[in-house]
Protein backbone atom coordinates (compact mmCIF):
# COMPACT_ATOMS: atom_id res chain seq x y z
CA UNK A 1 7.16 21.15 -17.85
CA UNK A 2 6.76 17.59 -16.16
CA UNK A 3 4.27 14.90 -17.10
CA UNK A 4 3.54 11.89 -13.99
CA UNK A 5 1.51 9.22 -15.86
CA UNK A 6 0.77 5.75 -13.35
CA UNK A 7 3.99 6.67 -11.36
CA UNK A 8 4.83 3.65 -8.61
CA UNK A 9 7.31 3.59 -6.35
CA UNK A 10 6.89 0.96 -3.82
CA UNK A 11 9.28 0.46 0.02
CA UNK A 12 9.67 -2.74 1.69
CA UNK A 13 7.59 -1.34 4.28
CA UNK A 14 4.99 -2.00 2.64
CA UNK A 15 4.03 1.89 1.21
CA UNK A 16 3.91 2.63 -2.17
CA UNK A 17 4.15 6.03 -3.52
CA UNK A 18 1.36 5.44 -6.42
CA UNK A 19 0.19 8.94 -8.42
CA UNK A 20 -1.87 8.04 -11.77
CA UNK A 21 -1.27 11.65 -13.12
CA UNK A 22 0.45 14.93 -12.42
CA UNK A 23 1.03 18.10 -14.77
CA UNK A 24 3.02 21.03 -13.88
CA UNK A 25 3.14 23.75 -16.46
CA UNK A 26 5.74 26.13 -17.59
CA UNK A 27 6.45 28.70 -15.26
CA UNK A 28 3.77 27.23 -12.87
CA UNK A 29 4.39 27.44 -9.56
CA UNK A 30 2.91 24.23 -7.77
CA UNK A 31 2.98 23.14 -4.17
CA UNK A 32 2.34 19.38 -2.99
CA UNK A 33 1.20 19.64 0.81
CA UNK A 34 0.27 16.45 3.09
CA UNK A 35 1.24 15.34 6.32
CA UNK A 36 4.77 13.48 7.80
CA UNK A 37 5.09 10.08 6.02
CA UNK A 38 2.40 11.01 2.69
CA UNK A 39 5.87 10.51 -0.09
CA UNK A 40 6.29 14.41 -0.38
CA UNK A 41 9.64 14.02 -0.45
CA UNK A 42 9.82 10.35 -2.35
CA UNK A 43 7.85 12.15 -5.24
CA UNK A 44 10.08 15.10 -4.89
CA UNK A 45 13.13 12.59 -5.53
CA UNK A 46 11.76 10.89 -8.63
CA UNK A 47 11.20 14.82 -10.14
CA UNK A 48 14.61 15.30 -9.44
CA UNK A 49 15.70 11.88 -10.93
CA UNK A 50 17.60 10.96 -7.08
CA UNK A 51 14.64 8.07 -7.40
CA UNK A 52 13.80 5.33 -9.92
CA UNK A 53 10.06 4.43 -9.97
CA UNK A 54 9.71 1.25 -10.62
CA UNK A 55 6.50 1.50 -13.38
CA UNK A 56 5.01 4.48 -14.80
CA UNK A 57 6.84 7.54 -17.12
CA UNK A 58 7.71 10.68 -16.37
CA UNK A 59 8.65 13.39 -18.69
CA UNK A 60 10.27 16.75 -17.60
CA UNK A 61 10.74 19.31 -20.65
CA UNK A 62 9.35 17.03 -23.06
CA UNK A 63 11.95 14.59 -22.53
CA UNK A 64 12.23 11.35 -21.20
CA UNK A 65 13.11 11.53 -17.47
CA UNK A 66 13.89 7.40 -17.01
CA UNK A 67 15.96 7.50 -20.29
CA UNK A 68 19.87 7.80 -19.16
CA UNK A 69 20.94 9.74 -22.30
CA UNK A 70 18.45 12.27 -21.00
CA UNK A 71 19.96 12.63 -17.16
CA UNK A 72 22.53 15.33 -17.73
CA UNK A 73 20.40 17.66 -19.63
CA UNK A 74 17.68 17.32 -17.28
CA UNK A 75 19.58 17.91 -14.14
CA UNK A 76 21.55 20.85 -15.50
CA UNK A 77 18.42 22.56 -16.44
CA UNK A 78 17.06 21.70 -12.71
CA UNK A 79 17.96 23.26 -9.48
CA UNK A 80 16.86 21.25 -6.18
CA UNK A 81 17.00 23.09 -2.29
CA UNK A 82 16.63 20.46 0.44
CA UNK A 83 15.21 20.99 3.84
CA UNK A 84 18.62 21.64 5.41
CA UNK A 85 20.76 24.33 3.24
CA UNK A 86 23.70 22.14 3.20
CA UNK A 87 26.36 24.69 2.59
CA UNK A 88 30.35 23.50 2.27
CA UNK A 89 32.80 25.31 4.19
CA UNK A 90 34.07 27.96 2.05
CA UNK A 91 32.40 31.90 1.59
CA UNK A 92 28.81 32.35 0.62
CA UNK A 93 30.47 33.79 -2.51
CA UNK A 94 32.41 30.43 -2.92
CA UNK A 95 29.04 28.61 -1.97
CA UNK A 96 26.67 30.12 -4.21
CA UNK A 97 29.48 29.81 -6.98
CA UNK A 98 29.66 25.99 -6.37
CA UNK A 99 26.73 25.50 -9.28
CA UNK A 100 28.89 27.23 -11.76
CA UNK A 101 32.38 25.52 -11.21
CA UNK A 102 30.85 22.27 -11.20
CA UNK A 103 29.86 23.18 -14.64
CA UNK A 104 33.21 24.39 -15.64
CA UNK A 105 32.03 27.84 -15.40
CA UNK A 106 33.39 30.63 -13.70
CA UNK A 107 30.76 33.92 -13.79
CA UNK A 108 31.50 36.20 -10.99
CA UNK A 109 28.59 38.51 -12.60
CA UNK A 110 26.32 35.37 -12.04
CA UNK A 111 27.07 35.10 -8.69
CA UNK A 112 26.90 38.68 -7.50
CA UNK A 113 23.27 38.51 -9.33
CA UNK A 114 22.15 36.25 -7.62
CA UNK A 115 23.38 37.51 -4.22
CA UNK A 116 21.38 40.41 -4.83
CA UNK A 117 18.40 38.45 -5.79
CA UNK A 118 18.27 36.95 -2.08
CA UNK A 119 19.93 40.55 -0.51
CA UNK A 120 23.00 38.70 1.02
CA UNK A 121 25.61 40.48 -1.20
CA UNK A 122 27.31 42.15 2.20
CA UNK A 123 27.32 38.48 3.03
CA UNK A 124 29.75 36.93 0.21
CA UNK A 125 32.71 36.63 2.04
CA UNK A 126 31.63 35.62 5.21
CA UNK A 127 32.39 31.36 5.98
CA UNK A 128 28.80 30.18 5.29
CA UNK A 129 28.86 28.01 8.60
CA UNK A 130 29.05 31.47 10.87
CA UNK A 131 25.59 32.70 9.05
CA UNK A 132 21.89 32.10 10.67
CA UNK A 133 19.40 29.59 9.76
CA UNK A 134 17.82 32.32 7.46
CA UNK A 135 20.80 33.90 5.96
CA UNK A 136 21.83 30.03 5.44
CA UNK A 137 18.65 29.54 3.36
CA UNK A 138 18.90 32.77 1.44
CA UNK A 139 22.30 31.12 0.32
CA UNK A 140 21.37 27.87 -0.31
CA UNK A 141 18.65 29.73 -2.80
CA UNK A 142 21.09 32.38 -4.42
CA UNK A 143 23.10 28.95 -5.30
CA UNK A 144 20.07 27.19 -6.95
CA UNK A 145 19.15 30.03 -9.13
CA UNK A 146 22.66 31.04 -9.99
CA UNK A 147 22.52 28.43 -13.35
CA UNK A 148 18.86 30.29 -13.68
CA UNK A 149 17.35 26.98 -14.00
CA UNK A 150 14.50 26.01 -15.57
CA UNK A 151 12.39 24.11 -12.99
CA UNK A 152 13.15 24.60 -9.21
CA UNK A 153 12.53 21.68 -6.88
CA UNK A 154 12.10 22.23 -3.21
CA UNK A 155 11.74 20.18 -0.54
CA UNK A 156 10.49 21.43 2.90
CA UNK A 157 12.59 24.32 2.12
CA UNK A 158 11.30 26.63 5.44
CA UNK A 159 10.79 24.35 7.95
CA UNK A 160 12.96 25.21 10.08
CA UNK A 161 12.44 29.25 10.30
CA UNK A 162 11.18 31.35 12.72
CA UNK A 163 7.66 32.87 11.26
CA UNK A 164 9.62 36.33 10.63
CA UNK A 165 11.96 34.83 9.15
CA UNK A 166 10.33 32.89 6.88
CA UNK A 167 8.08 35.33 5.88
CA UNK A 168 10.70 37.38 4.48
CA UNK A 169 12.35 34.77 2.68
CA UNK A 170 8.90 33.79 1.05
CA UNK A 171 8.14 36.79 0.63
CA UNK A 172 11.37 37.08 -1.98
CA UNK A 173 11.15 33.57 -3.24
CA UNK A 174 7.99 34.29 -4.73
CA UNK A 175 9.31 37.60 -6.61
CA UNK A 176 12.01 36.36 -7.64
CA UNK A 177 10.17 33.27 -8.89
CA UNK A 178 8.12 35.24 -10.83
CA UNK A 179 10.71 37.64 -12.26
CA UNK A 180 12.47 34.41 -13.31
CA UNK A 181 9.48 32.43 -14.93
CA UNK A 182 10.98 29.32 -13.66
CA UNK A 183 8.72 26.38 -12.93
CA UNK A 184 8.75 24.83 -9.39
CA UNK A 185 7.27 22.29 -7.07
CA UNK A 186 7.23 22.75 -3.26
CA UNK A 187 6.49 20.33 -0.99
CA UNK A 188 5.69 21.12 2.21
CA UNK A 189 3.35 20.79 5.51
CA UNK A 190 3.37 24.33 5.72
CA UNK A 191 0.04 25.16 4.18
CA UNK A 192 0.46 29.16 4.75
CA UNK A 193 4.12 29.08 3.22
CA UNK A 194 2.41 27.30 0.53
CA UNK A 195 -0.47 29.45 -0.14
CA UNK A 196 1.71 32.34 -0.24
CA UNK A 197 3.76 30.81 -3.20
CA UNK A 198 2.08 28.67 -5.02
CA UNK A 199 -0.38 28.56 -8.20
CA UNK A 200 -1.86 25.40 -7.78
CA UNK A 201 -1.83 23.12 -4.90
CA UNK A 202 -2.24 19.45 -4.66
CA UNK A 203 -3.14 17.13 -1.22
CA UNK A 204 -0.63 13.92 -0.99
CA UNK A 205 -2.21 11.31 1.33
CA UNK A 206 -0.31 7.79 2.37
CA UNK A 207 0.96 7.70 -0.89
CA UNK A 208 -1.80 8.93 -2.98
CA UNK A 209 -3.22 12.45 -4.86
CA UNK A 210 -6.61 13.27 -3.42
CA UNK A 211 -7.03 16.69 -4.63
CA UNK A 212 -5.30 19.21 -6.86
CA UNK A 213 -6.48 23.39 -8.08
CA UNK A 214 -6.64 26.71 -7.23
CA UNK A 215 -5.72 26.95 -3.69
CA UNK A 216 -8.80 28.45 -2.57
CA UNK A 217 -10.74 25.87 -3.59
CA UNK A 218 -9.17 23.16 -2.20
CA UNK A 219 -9.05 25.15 1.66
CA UNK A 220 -12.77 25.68 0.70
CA UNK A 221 -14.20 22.53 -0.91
CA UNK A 222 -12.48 19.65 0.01
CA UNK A 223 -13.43 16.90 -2.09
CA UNK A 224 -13.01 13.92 0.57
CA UNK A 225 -12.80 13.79 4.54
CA UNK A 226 -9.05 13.39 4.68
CA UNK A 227 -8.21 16.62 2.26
CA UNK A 228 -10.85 18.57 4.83
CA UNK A 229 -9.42 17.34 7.91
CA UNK A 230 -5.72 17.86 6.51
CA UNK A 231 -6.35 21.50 5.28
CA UNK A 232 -8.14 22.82 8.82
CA UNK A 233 -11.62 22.17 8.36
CA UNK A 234 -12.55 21.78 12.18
CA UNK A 235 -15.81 21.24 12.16
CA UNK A 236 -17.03 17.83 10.31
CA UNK A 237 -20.54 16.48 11.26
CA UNK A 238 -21.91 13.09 9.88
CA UNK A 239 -25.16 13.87 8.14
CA UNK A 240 -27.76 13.22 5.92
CA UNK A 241 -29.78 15.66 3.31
CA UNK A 242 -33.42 15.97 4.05
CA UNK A 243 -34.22 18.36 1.22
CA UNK A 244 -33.07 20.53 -1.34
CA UNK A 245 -34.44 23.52 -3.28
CA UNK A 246 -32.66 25.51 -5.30
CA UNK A 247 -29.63 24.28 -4.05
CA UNK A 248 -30.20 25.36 -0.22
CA UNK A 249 -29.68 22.19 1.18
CA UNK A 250 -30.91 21.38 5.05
CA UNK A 251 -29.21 18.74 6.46
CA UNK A 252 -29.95 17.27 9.91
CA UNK A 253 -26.61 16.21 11.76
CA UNK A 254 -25.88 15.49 15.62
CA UNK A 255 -29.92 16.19 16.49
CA UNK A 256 -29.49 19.51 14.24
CA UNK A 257 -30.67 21.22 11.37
CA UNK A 258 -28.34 23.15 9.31
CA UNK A 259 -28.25 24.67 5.94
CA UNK A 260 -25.83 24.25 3.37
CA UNK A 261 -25.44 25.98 -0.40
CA UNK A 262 -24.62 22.94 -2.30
CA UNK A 263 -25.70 20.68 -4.87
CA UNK A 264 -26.30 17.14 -3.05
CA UNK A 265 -29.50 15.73 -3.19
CA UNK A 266 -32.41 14.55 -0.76
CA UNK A 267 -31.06 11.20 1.06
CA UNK A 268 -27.90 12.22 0.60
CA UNK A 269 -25.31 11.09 3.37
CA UNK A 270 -22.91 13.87 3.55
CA UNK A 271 -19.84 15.30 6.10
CA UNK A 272 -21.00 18.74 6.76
CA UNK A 273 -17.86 20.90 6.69
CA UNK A 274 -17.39 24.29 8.38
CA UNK A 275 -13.71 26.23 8.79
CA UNK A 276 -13.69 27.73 12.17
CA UNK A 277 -12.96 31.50 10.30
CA UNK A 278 -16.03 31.31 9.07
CA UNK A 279 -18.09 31.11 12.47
CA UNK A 280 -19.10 34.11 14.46
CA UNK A 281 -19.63 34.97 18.24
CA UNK A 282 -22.07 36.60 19.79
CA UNK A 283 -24.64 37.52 23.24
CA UNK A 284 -27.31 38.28 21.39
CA UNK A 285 -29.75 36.01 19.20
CA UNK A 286 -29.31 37.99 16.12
CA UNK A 287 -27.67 36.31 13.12
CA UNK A 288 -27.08 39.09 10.67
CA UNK A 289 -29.26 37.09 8.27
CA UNK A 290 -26.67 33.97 8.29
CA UNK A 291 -28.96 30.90 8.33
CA UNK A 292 -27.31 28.97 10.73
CA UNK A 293 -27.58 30.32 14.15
CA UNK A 294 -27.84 28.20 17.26
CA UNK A 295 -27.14 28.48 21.30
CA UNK A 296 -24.12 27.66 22.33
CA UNK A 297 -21.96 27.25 25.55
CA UNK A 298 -18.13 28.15 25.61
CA UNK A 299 -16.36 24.76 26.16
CA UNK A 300 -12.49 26.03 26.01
CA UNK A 301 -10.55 29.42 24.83
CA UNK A 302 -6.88 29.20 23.75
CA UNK A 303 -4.68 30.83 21.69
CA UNK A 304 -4.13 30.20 17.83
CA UNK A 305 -1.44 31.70 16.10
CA UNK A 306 -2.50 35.91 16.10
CA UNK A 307 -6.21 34.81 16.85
CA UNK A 308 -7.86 32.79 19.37
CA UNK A 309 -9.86 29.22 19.23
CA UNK A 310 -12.58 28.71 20.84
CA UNK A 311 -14.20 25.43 20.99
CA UNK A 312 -18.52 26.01 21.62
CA UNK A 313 -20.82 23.54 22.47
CA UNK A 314 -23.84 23.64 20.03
CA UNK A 315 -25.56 20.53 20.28
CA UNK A 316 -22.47 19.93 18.52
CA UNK A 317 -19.19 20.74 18.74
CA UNK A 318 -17.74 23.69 16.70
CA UNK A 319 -14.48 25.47 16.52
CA UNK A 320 -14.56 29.33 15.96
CA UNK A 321 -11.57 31.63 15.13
CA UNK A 322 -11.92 35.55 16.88
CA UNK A 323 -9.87 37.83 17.86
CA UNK A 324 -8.13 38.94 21.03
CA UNK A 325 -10.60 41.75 21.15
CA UNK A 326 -13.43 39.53 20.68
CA UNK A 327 -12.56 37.37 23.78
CA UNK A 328 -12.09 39.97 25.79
CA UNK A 329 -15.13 42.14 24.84
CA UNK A 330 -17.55 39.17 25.39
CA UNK A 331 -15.78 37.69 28.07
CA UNK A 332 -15.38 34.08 26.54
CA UNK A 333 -14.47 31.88 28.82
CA UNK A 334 -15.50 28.39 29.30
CA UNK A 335 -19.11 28.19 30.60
CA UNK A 336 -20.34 31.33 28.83
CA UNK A 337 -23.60 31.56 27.01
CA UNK A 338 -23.25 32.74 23.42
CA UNK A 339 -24.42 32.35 19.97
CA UNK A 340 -23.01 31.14 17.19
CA UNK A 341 -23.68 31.77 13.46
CA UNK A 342 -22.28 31.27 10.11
CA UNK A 343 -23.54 30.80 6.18
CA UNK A 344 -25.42 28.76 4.45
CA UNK A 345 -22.65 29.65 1.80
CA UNK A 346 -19.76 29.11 4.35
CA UNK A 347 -20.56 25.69 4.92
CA UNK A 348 -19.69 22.99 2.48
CA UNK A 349 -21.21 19.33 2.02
CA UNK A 350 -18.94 16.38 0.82
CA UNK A 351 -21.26 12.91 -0.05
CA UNK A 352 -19.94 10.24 1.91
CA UNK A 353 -20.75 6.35 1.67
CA UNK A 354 -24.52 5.41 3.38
């Protein structure tokens, strides 16, 4: 569906957007996450042809995106939501029609399909400036797949919700995604909304692709520092590999010796990675057979979304993630005595320069 081969695109500030290669597939659904300022939204742009690059090609379709007898296919096949729904003052009928007329088409049938797609049909002749920030998004996507286009570009397209909000819209983006077998890039800092959509995911750092797969494996094995810290791995320890056999690594870090399933090799300087989901609490010395066990004290508690954070004290400092009823059952607080325990398996080494 779109081909990126040595795409530049440079600012007088001094950043350059600069991505050697990028494939999307047909009906692929692929999310570009990174934070403020990474070109998530300049790489967005030169998908949607609304930016030049100044070297490199890109093909969308198996045409030639830069080529201007190309343009008008291309963008009538392609459907773009921004981060604000940008919605004229007419109906939501009128609104999500907008695609059509500009086309010379009028398709009532269309339309009311694609109300129902996004459940706003008792919405159509409402004045789209009197609806909410979600029923304004569930417009401004009825209107982009009214053409039922072929590749769907979004940018930032929840950013603005409420989490119940957005979770519903998601929620039907994805089916009707799916039930559409259009392609699409997101890109977003919202890592959840983009876990919850996409196929494949992709890191964008100042300007540059550090990482792209399955979704899991990128929140699980980052393959560089930045990725790790960007995708909420907490816990990041300088170290060094003192031995390995059969892939059980030990690594000393911070005075410590931890263990690590991996396949670096003795001598090995390393970041030892650890999400804080993946560490457990307890008063008692008992590990449950995880390898990594040590004493800790309870430096801060605070909340975290539906779960609490607490920040422990090992020798190093860890972040865990527990529940409500965890805190409250073993009292954390700051200054309490605890253990805390996690995999070998959990952990996860990345070499870094000696």
């Amino acid at each position: 569906m779109i081909k990126l081969k040595a795409l530049r695109l440079g600012f007088d500030t001094g950043f350059t957007l600069a991505v050697d290669e990028l494939n999307i597939r047909e009906g692929e659904v692929f999310a570009i996450i990174g934070p403020n300022g990474a070109g998530k939204t300049t790489l967005l742009n030169a998908m949607a042809m609304l930016r030049r690059p100044e070297n490199g090609s890109l093909t969308i379709m198996g045409r030639d995106a830069l080529a201007p007898e190309n343009r008008l296919f291309l963008r009538r096949a392609m459907s773009v939501v921004f981060s604000q729904p940008y919605l004229v003052n007419d109906t939501v009928f009128a609104n999500v029609a907008l695609p059509l007329k500009l086309r010379g088409r009028v398709d009532r049938a269309a339309v009311d399909a694609a109300l129902e797609l996004f459940r706003i049909t008792h919405l159509k002749d409402r004045n789209a400036k009197t609806l909410s920030q979600g029923e304004s998004h569930r417009a401004a996507l009825a209107r982009a797949f009214v053409t039922e286009p072929k590749l769907l570009l979004l940018d930032e397209p929840f950013g603005s919700l409420d989490e119940r909000v957005k979770e519903s819209i998601t929620r039907d983006l994805r089916r009707v995604m799916k039930d559409s077998g259009a392609a699409a890039v997101l890109v977003t800092q919202d890592q959840e909304g983009a876990l919850t959509l996409c196929d494949t995911l992709a890191v964008l750092v100042n300007g540059r692709l550090l990482q792209q797969g399955e979704p899991q494996e990128i929140f699980s094995r980052p393959a560089s520092k930045e990725v790790a810290d960007f995708v909420g791995v907490e816990t990041i320890l300088a170290g060094r590999v003192v031995s390995n056999q059969d892939n059980l690594c030990t690594v000393e870090a911070c005075g410590k010796t931890l263990m690590a399933v991996s396949g670096c090799a003795a001598g090995d300087s390393v970041f030892f990675c650890l999400r804080p989901e993946d560490v457990s609490i307890s008063l008692n010395a008992d590990a449950g057979g995880r390898r990594n066990n040590f004493k800790s004290v309870v430096a801060a508690v605070a909340p975290w979304g539906l779960e609490y954070k607490v920040e422990l004290d090992c020798g190093f400092t860890a972040q865990a993630a527990v529940t409500k009823q965890l805190v409250d059952g073993l009292g954390l607080k700051p200054g309490r005595e605890v253990y805390a325990s996690f995999k070998a398996t959990a952990a996860h080494l990345i070499k870094r320069a000696k």
